[in-house]
Protein backbone atom coordinates (compact mmCIF):
# COMPACT_ATOMS: atom_id res chain seq x y z
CA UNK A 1 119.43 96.79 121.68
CA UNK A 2 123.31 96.58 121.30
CA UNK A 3 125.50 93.40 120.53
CA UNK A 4 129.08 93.36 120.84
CA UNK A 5 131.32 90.85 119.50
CA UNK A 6 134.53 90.01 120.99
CA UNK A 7 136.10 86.88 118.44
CA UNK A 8 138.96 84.50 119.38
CA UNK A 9 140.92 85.92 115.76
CA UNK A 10 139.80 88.93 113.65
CA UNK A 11 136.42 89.85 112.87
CA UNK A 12 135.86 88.28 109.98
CA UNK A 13 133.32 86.13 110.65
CA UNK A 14 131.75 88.24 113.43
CA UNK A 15 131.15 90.46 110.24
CA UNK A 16 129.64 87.91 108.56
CA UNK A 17 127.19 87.23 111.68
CA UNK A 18 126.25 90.97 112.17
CA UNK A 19 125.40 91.75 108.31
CA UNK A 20 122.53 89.56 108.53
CA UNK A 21 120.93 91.41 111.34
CA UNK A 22 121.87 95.13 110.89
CA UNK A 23 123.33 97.96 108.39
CA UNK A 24 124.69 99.87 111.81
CA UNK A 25 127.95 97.95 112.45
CA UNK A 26 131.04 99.37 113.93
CA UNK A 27 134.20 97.70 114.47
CA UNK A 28 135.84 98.73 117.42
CA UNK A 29 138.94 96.94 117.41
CA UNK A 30 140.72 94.40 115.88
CA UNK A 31 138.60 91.72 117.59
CA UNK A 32 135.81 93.52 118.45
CA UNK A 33 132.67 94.89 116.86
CA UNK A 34 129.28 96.08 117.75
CA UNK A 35 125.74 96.35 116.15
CA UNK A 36 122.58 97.62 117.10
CA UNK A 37 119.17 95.52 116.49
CA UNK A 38 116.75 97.07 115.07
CA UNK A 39 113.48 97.61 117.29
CA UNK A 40 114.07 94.50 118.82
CA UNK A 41 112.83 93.70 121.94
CA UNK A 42 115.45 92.10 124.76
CA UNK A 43 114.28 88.49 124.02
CA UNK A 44 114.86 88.75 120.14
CA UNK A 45 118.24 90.05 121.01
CA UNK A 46 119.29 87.38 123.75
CA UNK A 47 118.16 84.98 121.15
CA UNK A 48 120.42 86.63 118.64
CA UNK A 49 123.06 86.54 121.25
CA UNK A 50 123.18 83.27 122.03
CA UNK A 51 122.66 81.75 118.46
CA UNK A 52 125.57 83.97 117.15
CA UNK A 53 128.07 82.33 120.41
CA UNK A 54 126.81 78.45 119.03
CA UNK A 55 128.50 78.94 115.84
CA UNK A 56 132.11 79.14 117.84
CA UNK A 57 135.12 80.94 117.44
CA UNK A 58 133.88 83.86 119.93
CA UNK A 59 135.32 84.94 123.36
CA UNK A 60 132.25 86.95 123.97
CA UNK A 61 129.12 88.62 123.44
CA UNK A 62 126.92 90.79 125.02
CA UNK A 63 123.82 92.67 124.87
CA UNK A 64 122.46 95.71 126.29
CA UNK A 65 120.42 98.71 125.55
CA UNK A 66 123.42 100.69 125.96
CA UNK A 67 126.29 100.51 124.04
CA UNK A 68 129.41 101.05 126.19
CA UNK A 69 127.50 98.79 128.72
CA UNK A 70 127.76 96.07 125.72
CA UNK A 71 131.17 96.61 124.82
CA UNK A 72 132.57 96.67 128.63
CA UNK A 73 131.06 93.20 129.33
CA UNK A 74 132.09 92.19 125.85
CA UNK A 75 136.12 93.16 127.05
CA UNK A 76 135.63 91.68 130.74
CA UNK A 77 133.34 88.56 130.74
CA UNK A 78 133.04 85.43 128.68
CA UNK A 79 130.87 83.65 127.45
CA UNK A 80 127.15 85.32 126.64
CA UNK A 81 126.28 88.66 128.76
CA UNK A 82 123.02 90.49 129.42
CA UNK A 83 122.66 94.04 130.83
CA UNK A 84 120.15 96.68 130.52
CA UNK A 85 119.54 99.75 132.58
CA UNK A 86 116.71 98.18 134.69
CA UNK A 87 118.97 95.39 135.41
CA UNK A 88 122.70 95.97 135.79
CA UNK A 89 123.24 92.56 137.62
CA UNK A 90 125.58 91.46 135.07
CA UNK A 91 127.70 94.65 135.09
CA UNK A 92 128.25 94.49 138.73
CA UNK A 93 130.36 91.51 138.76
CA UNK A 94 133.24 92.75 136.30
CA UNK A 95 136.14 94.49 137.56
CA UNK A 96 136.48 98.28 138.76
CA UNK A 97 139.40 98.11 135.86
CA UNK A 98 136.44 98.60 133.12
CA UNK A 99 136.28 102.03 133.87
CA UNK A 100 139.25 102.61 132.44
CA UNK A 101 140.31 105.45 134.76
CA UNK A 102 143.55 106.94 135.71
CA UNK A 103 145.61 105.34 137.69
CA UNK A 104 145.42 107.27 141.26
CA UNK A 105 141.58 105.87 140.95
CA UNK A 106 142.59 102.40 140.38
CA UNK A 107 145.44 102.56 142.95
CA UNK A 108 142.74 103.89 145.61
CA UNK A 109 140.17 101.41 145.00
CA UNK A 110 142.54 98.81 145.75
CA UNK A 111 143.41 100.25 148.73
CA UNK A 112 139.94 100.72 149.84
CA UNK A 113 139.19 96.81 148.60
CA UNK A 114 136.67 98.16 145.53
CA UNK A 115 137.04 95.34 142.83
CA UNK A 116 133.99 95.30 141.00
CA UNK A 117 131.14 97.76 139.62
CA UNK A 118 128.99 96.11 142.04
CA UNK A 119 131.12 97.15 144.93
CA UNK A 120 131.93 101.05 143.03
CA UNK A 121 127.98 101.92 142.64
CA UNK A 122 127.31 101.63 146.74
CA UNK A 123 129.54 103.87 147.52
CA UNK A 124 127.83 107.13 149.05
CA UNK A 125 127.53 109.07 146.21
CA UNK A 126 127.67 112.57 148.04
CA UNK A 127 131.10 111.42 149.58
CA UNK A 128 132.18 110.24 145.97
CA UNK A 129 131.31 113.93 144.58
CA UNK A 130 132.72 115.18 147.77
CA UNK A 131 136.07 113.51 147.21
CA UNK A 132 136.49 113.54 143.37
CA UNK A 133 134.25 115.99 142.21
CA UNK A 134 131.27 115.70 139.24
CA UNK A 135 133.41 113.96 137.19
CA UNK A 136 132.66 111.08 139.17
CA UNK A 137 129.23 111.02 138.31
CA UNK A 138 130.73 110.04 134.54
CA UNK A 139 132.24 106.95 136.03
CA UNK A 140 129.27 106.06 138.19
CA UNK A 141 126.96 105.87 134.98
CA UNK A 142 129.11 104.36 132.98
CA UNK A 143 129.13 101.65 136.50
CA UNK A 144 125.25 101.62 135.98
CA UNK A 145 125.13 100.95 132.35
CA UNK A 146 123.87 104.57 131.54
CA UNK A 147 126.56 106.52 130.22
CA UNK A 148 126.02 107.70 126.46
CA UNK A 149 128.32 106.60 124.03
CA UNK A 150 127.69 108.11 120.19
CA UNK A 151 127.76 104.99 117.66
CA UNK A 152 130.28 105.65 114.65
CA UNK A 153 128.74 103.47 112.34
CA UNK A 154 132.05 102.37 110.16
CA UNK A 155 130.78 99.45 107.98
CA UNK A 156 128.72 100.57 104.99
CA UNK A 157 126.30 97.79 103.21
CA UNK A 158 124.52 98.86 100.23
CA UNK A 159 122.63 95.00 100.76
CA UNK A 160 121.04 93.79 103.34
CA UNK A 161 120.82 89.78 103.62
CA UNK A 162 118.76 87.46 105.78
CA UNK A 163 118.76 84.14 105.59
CA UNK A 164 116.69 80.83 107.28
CA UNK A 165 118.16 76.85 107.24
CA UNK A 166 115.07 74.92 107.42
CA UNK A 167 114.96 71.97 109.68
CA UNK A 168 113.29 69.86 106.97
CA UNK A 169 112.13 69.78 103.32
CA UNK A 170 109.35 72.26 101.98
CA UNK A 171 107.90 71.44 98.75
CA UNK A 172 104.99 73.82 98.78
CA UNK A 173 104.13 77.77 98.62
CA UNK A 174 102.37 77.94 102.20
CA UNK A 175 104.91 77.20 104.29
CA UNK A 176 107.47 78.89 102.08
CA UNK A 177 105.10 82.29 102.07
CA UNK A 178 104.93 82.29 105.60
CA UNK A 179 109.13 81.93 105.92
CA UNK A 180 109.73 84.64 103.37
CA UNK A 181 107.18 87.15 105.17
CA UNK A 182 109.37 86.79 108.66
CA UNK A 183 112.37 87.70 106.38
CA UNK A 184 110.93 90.25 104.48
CA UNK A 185 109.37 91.71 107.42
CA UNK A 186 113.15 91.75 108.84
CA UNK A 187 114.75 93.30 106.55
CA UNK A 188 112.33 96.18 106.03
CA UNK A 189 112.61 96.92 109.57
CA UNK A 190 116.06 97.44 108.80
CA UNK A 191 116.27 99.69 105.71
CA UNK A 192 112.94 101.65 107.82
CA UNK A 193 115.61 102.72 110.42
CA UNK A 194 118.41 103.08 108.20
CA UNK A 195 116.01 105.49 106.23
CA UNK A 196 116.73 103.79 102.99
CA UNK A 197 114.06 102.00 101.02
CA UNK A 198 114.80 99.14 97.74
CA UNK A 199 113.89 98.40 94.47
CA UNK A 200 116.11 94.80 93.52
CA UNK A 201 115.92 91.67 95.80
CA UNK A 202 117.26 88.70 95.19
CA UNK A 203 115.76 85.26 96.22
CA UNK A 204 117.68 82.27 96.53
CA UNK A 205 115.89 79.16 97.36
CA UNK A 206 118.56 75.86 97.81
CA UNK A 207 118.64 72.28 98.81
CA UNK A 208 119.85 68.76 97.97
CA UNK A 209 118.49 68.68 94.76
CA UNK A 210 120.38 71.95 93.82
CA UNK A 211 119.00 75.57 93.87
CA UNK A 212 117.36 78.55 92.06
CA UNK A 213 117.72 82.19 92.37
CA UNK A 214 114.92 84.75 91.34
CA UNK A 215 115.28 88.18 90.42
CA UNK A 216 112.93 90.36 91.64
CA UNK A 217 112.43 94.22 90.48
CA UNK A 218 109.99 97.21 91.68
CA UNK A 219 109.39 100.12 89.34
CA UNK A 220 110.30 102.33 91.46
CA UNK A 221 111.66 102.20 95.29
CA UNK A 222 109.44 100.87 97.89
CA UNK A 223 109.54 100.24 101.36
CA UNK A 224 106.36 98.36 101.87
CA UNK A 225 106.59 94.68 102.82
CA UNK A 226 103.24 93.41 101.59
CA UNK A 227 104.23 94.48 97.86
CA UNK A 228 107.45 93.30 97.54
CA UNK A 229 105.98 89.78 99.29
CA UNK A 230 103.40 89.62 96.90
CA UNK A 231 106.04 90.13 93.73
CA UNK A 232 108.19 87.77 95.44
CA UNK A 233 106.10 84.49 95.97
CA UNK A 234 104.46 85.26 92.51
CA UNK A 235 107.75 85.01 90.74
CA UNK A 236 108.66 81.55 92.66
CA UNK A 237 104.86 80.34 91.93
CA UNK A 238 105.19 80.84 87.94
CA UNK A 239 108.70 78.71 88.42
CA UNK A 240 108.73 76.94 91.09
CA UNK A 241 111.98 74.79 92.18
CA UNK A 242 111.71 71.34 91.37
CA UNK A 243 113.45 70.11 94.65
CA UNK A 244 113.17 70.46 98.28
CA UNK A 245 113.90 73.54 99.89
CA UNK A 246 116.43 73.43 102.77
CA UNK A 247 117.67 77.46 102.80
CA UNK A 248 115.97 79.89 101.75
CA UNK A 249 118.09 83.18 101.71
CA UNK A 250 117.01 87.24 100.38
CA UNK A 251 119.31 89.97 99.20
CA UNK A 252 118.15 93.40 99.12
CA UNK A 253 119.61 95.92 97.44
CA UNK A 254 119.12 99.18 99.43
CA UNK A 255 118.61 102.95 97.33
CA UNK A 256 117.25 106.18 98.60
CA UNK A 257 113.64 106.29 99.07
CA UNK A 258 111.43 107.68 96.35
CA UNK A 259 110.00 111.25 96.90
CA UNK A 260 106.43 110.83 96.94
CA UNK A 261 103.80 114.71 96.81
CA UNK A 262 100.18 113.64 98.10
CA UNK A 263 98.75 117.18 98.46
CA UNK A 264 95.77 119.28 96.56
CA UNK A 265 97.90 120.69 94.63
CA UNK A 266 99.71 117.34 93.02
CA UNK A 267 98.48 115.98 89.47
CA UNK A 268 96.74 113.11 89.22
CA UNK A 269 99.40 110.42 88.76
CA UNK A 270 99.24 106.48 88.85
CA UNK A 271 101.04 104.71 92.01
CA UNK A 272 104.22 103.05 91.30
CA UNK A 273 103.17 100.38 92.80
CA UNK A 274 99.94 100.20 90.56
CA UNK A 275 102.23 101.30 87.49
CA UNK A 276 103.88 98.18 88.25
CA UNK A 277 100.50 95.86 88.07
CA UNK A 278 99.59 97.73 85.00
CA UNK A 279 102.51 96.76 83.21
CA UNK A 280 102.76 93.10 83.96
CA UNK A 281 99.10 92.70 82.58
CA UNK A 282 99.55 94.66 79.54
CA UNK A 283 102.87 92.44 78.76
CA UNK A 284 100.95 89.47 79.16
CA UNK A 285 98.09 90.86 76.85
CA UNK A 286 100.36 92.56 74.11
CA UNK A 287 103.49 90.83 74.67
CA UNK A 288 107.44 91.40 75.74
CA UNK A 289 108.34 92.82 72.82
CA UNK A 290 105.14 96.13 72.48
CA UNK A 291 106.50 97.49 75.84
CA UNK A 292 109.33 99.29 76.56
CA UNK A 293 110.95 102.91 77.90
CA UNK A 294 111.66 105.81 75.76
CA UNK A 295 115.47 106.67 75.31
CA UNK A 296 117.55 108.81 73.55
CA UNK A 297 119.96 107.00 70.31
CA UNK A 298 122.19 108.47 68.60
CA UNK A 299 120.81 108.64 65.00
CA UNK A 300 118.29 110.76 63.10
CA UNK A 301 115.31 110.04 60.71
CA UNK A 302 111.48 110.61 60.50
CA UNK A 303 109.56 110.36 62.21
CA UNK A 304 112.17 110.53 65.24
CA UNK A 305 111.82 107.50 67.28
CA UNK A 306 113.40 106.54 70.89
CA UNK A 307 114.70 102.80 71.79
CA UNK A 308 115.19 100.91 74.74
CA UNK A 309 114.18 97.50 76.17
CA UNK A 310 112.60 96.79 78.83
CA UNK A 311 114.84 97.31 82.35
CA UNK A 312 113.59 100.13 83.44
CA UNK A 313 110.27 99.81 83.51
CA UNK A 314 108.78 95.78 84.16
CA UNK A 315 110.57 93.74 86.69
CA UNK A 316 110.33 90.65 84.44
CA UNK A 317 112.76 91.39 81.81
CA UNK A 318 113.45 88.87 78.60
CA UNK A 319 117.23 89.25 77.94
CA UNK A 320 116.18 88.09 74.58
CA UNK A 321 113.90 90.85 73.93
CA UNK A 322 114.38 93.12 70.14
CA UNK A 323 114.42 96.51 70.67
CA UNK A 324 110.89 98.63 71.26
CA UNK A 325 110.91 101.81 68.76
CA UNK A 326 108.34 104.70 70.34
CA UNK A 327 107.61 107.66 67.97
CA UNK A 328 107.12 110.29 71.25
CA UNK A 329 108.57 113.51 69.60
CA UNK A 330 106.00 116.95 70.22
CA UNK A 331 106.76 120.43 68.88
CA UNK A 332 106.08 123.44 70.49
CA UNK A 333 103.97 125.97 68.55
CA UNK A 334 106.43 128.57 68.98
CA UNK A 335 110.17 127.74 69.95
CA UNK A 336 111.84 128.65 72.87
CA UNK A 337 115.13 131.05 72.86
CA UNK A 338 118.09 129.50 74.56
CA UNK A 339 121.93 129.80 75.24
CA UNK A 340 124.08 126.57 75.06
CA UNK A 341 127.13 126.22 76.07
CA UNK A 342 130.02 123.75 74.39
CA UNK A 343 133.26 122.06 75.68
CA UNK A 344 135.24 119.89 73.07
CA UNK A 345 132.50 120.00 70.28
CA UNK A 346 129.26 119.06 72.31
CA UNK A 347 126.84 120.59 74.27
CA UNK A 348 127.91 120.52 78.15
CA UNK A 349 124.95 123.05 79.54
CA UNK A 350 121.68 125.01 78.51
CA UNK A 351 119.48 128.03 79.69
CA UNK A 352 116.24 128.66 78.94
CA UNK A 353 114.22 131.16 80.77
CA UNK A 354 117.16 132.39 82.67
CA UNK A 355 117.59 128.65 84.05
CA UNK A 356 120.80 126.82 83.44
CA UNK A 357 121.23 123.16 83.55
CA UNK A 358 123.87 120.63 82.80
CA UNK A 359 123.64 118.34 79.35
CA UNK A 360 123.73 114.69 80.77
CA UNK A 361 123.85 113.23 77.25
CA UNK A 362 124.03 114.82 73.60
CA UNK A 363 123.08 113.37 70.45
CA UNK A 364 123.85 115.02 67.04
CA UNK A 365 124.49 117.57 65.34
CA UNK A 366 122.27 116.54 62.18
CA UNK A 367 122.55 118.84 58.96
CA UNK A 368 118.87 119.17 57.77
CA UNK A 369 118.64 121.04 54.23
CA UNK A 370 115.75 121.87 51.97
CA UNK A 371 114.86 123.85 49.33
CA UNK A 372 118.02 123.72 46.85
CA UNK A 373 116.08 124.86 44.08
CA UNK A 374 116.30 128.36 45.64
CA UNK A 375 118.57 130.91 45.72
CA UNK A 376 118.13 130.64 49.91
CA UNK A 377 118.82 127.22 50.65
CA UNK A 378 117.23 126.11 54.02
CA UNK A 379 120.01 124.58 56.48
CA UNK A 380 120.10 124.08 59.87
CA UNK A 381 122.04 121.95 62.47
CA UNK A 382 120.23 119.79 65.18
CA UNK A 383 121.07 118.37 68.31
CA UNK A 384 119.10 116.26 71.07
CA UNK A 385 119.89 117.31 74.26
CA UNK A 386 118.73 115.22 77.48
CA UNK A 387 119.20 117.39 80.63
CA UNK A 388 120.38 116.26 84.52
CA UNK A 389 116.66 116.33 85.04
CA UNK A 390 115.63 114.08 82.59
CA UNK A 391 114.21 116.31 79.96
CA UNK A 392 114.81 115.88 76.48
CA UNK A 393 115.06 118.83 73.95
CA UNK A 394 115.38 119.05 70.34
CA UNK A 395 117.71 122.41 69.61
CA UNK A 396 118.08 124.28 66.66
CA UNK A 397 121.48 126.30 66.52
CA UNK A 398 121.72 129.44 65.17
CA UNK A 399 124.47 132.12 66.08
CA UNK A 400 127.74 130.36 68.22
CA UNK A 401 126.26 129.68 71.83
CA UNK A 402 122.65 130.41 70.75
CA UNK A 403 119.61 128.34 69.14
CA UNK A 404 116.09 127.76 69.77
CA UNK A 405 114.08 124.80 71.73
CA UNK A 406 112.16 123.43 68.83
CA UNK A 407 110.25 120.81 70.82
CA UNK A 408 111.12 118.19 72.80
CA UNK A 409 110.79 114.09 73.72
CA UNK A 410 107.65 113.09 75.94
């Protein structure tokens, strides 16, 4: 179902009202917009309607399941408008003039006393085609509510919000579980159509007494609703608010879906969403400080160690938290031959095996020496190379542009 917006100024706050019930928003004009409602059925998007024209400072609004049907009663009736294919009853009291045809049409439907869309559609349609040709036919389902119009969808969101004012205190988790599942459920039905999925959410719970946000963080994207309600009211339960709550409002923050393989031929790999479970217990059993996510620093010493805390891998991150040192370095039992390429000193791509791939991040070079006592001495540079892919080599250089994959970071 469409809504269009026509507002008494600009579309500010018409803006405002569509962002918390769609990512597909256009803005037509300067005081008009349009959305579309996501699998909602024509009751959900009266509803809508109607509770969007309380808040004031509209002309108009109407629905329909077709868009230019939306926007023509948006332009040429006040108030709140309903139209839909089945029933056009609506549409055929505005003026002939919403056609916006030429003006030999508009001249000749005066003359023949045709002033609405009512009065346009029972005209013989044989004699219409007769007279005008099949371009008529255009007009006449535009008349019916039927003519197709392609949405341009001009207002990108990388959030999607809902919100809920409560008409009275809640100062338990039941009634607050069941709120946040209609607005969870909302907003996934959103990002579902919009083909995007999320990761980050935002809670914010509010009310007399003050209010509390909670941060809430998925390993990895996931569009499924029972998951991200489950993370959600366990956060709130291990600190709850110590007021009423009045408002209870979500932020999502949208990101491309994960790629997910479930075929005989994929390795046996734990669920993100199970990753996610694992995690939280082991924190709680070994503490904040054991766990943590390899990364690449920019140092050298043995053994070779990676750092990072803990952001990208719990959703329950203490700001406070030291940094986790993981030993994860593997050699390969014999090294690989490759070609690496340099721009301004450092290491901007690499080929092994024929493949080339860019250098996201470099780390080096380290001078390791041995054996001085000998008339050889051994001496070699070293670099750490992490690739757009995510792999991370250790490379030993040898002629200019050449060196050898040594082993690499697991």
């Amino acid at each position: 179902m469409f809504v269009a917006v026509r507002s008494n100024s600009d579309n500010s706050r018409a803006l405002e009202a569509a962002r918390l019930h769609s990512p597909n928003i256009e803005i037509v004009g300067p005081h008009t917009l349009i959305f579309d409602i996501t699998g909602s059925a024509e009751g959900k998007a009266r509803r809508i309607a109607e509770e969007i024209f309380v808040e004031g400072g509209y002309v108009s609004i109407a629905v329909s399941d077709n868009a230019n049907a939306a926007l023509m009663l948006a332009r040429q009736r006040p108030g709140v408008s309903f139209a839909t294919a089945e029933n056009p009853s609506d549409l055929e009291e505005i003026s002939v003039n919403a056609l916006d045809a030429d003006r030999e049409f508009r001249e000749l439907m005066d003359a023949w006393g045709i002033g609405t869309l009512g009065e346009f559609t029972r005209l013989p349609e044989d004699d219409m085609v007769e007279r005008f040709g099949l371009d008529i036919t255009a007009r006449r389902d535009t008349a019916y509510g039927r003519a197709y119009r392609a949405p341009a969808w001009n207002v990108r969101e990388n959030n999607f919000l809902w919100s809920r004012r409560l008409d009275g205190e809640i100062k338990t988790i039941e009634p607050l579980h069941f709120i946040l599942s209609a607005g969870v459920r909302q907003v996934f039905e959103n990002l579902s159509y919009a083909g995007l999925s999320t990761q980050t959410a935002t809670i914010t719970l509010s009310g007399r007494g003050g209010s509390k946000t909670y941060k809430v963080r998925i390993v990895f994207p996931v569009l499924n609703e029972k998951i991200w309600l489950r993370q959600a009211v366990s956060k709130i339960e291990a600190d709850p608010p110590e007021f009423g709550i009045e408002c209870v409002e979500a932020e999502f923050e949208s990101c491309r879906p994960r790629a997910v393989q479930n075929n005989l031929y994929s390795g046996a790999v734990l669920e993100p969403e199970n990753l996610d479970l694992v995690v939280s217990k082991l924190k709680k059993v070994v503490g904040v400080k054991e766990i943590g996510v390899p990364q690449l620093r920019d140092s050298w010493s043995r053994p070779f160690a990676l750092t990072e805390n803990l952001a990208g891998l719990t959703r329950d991150v203490d700001e406070k938290a030291a940094e986790i040192i993981f030993s994860a370095y593997f050699r390969y039992a014999r090294p690989l031959k490759a070609r690496i390429g340099f721009e301004n000193g450092m290491p901007r791509t690499i080929s092994i095996a024929g493949k080339t791939q860019s250098v996201k991040i470099a780390a080096g070079p380290w001078r390791t020496d041995a054996e001085w006592h000998k008339a050889s001495v051994f001496a070699r540079d070293e670099w750490d190379i992490e690739t757009e892919t995510g792999a991370v080599y250790r490379v030993v250089m040898g002629a200019p542009g050449e060196g050898l994959v040594e082993g690499g970071f697991d």
